[in-house]
Protein backbone atom coordinates (compact mmCIF):
# COMPACT_ATOMS: atom_id res chain seq x y z
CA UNK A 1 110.66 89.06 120.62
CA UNK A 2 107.16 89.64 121.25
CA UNK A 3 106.22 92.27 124.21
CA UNK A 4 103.20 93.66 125.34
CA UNK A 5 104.02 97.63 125.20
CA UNK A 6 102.37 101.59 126.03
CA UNK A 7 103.32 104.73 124.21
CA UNK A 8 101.16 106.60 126.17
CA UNK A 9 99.95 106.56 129.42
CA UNK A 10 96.03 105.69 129.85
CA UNK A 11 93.74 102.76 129.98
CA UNK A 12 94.27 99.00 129.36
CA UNK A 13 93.12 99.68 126.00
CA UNK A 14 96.89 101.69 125.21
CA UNK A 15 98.70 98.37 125.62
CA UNK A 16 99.52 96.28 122.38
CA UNK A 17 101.48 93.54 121.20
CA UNK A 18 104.75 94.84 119.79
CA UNK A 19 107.96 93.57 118.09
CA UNK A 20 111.12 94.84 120.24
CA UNK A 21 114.89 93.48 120.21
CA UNK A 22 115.56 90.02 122.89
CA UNK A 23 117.49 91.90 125.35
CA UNK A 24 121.16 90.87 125.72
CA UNK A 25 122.59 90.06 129.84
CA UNK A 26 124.82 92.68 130.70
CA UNK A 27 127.98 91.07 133.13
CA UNK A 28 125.86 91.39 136.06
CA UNK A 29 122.67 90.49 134.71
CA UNK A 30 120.33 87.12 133.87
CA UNK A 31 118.13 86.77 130.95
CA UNK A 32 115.08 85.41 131.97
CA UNK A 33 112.68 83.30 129.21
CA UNK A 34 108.94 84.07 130.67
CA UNK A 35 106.95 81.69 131.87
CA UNK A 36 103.90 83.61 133.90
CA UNK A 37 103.77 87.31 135.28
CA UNK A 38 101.20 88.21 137.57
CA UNK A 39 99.34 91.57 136.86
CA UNK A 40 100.45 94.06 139.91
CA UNK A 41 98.46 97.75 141.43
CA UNK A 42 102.70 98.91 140.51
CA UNK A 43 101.85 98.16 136.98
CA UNK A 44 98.42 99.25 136.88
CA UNK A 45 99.88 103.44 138.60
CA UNK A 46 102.80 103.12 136.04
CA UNK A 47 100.62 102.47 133.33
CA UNK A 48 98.24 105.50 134.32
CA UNK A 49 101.47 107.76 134.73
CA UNK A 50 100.89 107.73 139.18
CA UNK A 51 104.12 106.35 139.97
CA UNK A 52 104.64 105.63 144.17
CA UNK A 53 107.82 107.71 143.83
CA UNK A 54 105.58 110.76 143.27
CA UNK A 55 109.19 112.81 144.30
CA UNK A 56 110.68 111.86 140.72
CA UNK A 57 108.67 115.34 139.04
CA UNK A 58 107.56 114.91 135.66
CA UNK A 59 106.82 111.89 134.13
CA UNK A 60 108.45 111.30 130.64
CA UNK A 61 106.69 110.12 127.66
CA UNK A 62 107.01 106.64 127.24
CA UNK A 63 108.43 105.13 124.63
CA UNK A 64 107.77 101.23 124.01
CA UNK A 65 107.48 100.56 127.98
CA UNK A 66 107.28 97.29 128.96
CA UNK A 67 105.21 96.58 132.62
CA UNK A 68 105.80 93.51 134.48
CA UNK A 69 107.50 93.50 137.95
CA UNK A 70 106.28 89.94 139.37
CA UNK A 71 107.70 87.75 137.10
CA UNK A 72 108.36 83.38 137.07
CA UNK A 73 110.98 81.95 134.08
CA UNK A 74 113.56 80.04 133.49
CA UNK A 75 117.24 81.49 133.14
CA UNK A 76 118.67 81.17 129.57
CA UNK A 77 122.10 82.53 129.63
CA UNK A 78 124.17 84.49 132.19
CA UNK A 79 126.56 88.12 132.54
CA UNK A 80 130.25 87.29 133.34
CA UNK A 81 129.91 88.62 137.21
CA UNK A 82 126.64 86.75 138.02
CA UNK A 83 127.60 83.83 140.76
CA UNK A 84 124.07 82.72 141.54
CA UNK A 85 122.83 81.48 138.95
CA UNK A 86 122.90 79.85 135.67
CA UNK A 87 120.97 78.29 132.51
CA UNK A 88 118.37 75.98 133.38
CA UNK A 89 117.60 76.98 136.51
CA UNK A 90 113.78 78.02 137.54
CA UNK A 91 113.68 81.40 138.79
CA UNK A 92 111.16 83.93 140.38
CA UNK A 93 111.63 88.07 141.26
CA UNK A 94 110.05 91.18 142.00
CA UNK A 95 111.51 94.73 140.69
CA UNK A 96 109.93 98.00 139.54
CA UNK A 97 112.04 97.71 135.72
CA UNK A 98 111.60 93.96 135.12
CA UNK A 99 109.62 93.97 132.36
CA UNK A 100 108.22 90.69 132.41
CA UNK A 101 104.84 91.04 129.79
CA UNK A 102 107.48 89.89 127.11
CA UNK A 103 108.65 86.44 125.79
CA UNK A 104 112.37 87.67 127.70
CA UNK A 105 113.75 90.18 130.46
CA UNK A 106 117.06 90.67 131.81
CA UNK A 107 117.30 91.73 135.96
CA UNK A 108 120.48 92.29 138.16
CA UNK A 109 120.85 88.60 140.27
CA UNK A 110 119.93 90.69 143.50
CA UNK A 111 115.92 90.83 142.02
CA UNK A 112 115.63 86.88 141.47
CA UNK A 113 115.65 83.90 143.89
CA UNK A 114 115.46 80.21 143.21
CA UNK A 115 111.71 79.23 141.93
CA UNK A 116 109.78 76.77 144.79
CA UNK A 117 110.10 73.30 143.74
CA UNK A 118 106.57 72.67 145.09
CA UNK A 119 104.71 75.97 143.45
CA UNK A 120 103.88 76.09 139.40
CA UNK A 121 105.30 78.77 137.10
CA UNK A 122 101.74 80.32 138.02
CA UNK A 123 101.18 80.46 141.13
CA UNK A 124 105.19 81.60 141.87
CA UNK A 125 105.02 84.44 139.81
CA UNK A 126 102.08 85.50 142.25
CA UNK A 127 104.34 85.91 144.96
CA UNK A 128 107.14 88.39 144.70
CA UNK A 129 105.84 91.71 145.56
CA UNK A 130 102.73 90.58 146.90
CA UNK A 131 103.95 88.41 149.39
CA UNK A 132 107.50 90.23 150.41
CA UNK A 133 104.88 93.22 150.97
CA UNK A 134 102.68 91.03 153.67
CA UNK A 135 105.32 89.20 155.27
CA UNK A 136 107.78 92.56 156.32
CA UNK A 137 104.30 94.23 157.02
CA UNK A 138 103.54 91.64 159.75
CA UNK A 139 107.03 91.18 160.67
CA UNK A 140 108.48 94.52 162.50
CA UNK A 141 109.13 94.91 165.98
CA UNK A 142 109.34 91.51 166.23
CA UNK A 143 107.68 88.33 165.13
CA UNK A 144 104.13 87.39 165.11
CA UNK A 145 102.91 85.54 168.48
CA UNK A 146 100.33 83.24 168.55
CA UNK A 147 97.19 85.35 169.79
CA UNK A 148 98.15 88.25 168.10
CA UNK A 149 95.83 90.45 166.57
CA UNK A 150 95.84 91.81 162.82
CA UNK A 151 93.87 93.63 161.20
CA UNK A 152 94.24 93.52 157.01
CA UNK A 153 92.87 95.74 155.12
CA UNK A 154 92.15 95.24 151.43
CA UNK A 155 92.27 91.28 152.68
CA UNK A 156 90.83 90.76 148.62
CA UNK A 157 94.01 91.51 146.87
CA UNK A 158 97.38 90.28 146.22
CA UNK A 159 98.92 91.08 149.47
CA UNK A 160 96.36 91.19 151.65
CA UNK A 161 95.90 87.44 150.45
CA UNK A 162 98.67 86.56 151.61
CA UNK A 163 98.60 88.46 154.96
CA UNK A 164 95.66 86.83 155.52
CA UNK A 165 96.97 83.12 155.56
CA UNK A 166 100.75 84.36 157.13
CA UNK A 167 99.55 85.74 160.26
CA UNK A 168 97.14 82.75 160.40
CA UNK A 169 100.14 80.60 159.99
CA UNK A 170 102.21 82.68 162.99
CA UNK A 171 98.90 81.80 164.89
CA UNK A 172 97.00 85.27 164.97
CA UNK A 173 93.42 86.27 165.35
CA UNK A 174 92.59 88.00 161.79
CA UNK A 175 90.59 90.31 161.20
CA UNK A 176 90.04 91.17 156.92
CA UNK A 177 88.34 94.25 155.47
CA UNK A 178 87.18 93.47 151.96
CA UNK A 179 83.94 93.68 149.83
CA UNK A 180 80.66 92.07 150.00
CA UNK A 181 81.20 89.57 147.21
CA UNK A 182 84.60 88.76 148.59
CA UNK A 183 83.39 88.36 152.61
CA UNK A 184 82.66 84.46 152.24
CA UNK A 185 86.15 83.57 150.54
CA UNK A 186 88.26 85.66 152.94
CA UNK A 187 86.92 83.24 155.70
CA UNK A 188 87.94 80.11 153.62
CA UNK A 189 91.31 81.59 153.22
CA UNK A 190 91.71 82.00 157.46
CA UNK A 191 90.24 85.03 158.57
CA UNK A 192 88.40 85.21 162.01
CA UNK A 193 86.74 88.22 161.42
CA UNK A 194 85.30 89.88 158.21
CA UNK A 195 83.97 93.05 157.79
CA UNK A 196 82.15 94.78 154.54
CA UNK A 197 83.46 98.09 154.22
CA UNK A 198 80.67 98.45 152.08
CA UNK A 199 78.13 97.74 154.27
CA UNK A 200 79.81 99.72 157.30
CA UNK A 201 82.37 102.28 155.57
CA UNK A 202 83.47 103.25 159.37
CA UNK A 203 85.00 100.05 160.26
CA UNK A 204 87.49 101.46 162.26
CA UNK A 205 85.76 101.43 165.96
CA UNK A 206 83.86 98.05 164.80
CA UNK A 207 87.12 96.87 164.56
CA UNK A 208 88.45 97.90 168.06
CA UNK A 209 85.37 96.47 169.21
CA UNK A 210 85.34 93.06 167.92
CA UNK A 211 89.16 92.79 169.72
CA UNK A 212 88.19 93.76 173.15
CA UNK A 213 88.06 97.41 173.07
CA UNK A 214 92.15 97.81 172.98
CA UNK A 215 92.69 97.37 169.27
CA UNK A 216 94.77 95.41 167.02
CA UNK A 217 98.39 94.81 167.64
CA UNK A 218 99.34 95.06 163.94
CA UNK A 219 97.33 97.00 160.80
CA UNK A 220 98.40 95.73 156.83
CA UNK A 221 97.55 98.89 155.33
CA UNK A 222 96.70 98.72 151.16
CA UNK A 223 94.17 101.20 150.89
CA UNK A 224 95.85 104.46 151.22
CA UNK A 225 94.94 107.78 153.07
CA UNK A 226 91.00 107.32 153.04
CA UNK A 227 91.14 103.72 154.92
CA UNK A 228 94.47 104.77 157.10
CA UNK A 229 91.92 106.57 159.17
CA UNK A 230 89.77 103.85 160.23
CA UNK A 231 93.29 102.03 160.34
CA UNK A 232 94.48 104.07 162.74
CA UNK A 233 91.10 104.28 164.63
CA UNK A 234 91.30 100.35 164.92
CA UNK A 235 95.20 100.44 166.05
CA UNK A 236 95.76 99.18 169.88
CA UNK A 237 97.72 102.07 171.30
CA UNK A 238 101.40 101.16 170.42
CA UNK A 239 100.65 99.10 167.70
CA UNK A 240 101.81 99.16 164.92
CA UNK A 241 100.63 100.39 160.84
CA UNK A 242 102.71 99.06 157.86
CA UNK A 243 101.64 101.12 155.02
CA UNK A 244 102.44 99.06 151.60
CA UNK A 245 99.68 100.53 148.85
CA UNK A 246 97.06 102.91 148.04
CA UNK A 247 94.54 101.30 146.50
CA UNK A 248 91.90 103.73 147.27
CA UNK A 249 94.19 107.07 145.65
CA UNK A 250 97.08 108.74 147.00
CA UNK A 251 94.84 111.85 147.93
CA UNK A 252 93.16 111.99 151.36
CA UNK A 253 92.67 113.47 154.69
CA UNK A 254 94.62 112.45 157.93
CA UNK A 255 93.43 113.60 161.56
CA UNK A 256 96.81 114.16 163.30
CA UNK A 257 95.71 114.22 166.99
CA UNK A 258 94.11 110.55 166.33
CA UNK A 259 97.20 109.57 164.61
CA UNK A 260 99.30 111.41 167.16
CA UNK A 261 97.52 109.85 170.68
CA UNK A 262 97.93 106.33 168.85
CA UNK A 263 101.15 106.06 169.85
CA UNK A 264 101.19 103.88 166.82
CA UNK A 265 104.46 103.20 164.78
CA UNK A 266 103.60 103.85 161.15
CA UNK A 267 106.32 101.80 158.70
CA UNK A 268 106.32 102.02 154.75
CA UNK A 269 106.70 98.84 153.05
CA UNK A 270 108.72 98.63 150.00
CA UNK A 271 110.00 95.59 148.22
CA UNK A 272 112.74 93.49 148.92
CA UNK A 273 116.00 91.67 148.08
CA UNK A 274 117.19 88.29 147.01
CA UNK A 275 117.19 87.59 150.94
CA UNK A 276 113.25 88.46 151.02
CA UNK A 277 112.19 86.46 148.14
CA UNK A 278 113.88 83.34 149.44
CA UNK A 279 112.48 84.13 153.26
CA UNK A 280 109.49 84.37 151.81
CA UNK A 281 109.77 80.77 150.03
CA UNK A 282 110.46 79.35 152.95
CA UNK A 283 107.66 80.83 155.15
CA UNK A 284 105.10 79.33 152.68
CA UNK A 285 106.68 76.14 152.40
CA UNK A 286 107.24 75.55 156.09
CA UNK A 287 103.54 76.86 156.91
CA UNK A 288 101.84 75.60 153.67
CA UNK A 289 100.87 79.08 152.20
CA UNK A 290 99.55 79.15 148.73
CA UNK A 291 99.11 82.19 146.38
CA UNK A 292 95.41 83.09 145.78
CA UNK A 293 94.55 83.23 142.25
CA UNK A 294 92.15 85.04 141.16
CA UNK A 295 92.00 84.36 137.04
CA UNK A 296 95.06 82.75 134.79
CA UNK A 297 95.18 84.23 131.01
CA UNK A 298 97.10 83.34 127.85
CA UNK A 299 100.20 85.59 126.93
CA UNK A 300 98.13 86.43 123.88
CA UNK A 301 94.79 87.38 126.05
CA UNK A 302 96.99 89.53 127.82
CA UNK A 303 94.66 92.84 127.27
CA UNK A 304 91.70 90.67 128.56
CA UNK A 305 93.66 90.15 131.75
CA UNK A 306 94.46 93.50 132.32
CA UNK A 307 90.97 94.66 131.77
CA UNK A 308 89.90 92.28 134.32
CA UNK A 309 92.45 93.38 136.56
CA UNK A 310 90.83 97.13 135.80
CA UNK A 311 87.29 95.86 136.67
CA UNK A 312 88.96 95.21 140.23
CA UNK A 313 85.87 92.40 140.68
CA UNK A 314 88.38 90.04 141.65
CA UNK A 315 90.11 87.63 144.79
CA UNK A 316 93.82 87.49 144.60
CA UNK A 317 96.27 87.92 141.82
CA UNK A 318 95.98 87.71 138.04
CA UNK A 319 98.35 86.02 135.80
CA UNK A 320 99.58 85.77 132.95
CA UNK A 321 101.08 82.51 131.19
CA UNK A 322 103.73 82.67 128.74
């Protein structure tokens, strides 16, 4: 089968197209046929040898590594054990060894969920990671009340996206910290409030301002170290900070009295289950949230996407269609 494949860790420019073996279901696996995978930041760090887990110690070299953990198919065959699922049916997943820039992949039954009837091939395989990462971000201690206040930060990307319309949906006042091109498209998407971090790189205070001097409730955090400060700064005092990416490098400094006298709870985010990718469905069905997209490419423009993803001039997710 054809796959798109690094050797070495690097640039877009150390992918290629490769010839490796159609993988075969093991008994508690599904073999997927690809339909669209959406480019994701896990991709881009495992690609550029930063893994999240940074715990792991060396990296090894890889050999033929296939990237792909948001992925959208259709199931061609099925392992002896699997009960969920079977040929024909339209599936979706998330999962940090999918795989899925290749014509097939094969994932354990607990990484896939039934594909949305109402969403394409597309714009589903824009959702797993993405949109399990905004939706248990807004979700702990409790569920979103209308006249809540959120602040999203990195509102331009894949999750923040969809954290963006969610909490709109839940009935929150939204507040979205992206870029200047970006400002005028995070409104059309639902946010009340939108703030250039270019034009004021100290949002933090601005922030606590615009929301009556007390805070926000409840901080999406993408950016990493650099913007948790102004996060933290912008935090009503028992709030609380989901932490799900760092965007802006895993390297930073933290004041600890600030994020000490918060009072703040600070959660990591990491991505879900079976159970979270058919919540998720729901949520966006029942409240009419769609997956921003930012550009669609051909399997076999697949380097172009991924150098557009690298240019990170972009709204939403990119995807790729099989």
């Amino acid at each position: 089968m054809k796959a798109m494949v690094y050797t070495q860790y690097g640039p877009p420019d150390v992918l290629q197209f490769a010839e490796v073996e159609k993988p075969t279901p093991k008994d508690d696996e599904v073999l997927i046929k690809i339909h669209a995978a959406s480019v994701n930041p896990l991709d881009w760090r495992l690609l550029r040898g930063k893994p999240f887990l940074l715990r792991l110690g060396a990296l090894r070299t890889p050999k033929h590594e296939i990237l792909g953990v948001d992925i959208a198919g259709r199931v061609e065959a099925v392992g002896s054990n699997v009960k969920q699922f079977q040929p024909g049916d339209e599936v979706f997943g998330g999962g940090k060894n999918l795989g899925g820039f290749a014509e097939y992949v094969c994932s354990v039954e607990d990484n896939l969920a039934l594909k949305p009837a109402n969403l394409s091939f597309e714009d589903t395989a824009s959702v797993p990671v993405a949109a399990i990462s905004a939706l248990q971000g807004l979700r702990d201690k409790g569920r979103i009340q209308p006249g809540d206040k959120v602040l999203v930060d990195g509102a331009s990307g894949g999750v923040g996206t969809f954290a963006v319309q969610i909490a709109k949906s839940f009935g929150a006042e939204v507040t979205a910290v992206c870029s200047t091109r970006n400002v005028a498209i995070a409104r059309s998407i639902g946010a009340d409030h939108v703030i250039d971090y270019r034009a004021l790189p100290e949002w933090g205070d601005h922030v606590r301002a615009l929301n009556g001097g007390r805070g926000v409730d409840r901080v999406v955090e993408v950016g990493g170290p650099d913007t948790l400060v102004q996060s933290i700064k912008a935090v009503a005092y028992g709030g609380q900070v989901s932490m799900v990416g760092v965007l802006g490098g895993a390297v930073g400094g933290l004041d600890f009295m600030t994020m000490f006298m918060s009072q703040a709870t600070f959660r990591p985010i990491a991505i879900g289950s079976r159970r979270d990718l058919e919540d998720v469905g729901r949520v966006m069905k029942q409240h009419g949230v769609r997956p921003v997209i930012d550009k669609v490419f051909s399997f076999d423009d697949a380097a172009a996407a991924w150098r557009h993803f690298a240019d990170r001039q972009l709204f939403g997710k990119v995807v790729i269609r099989h």
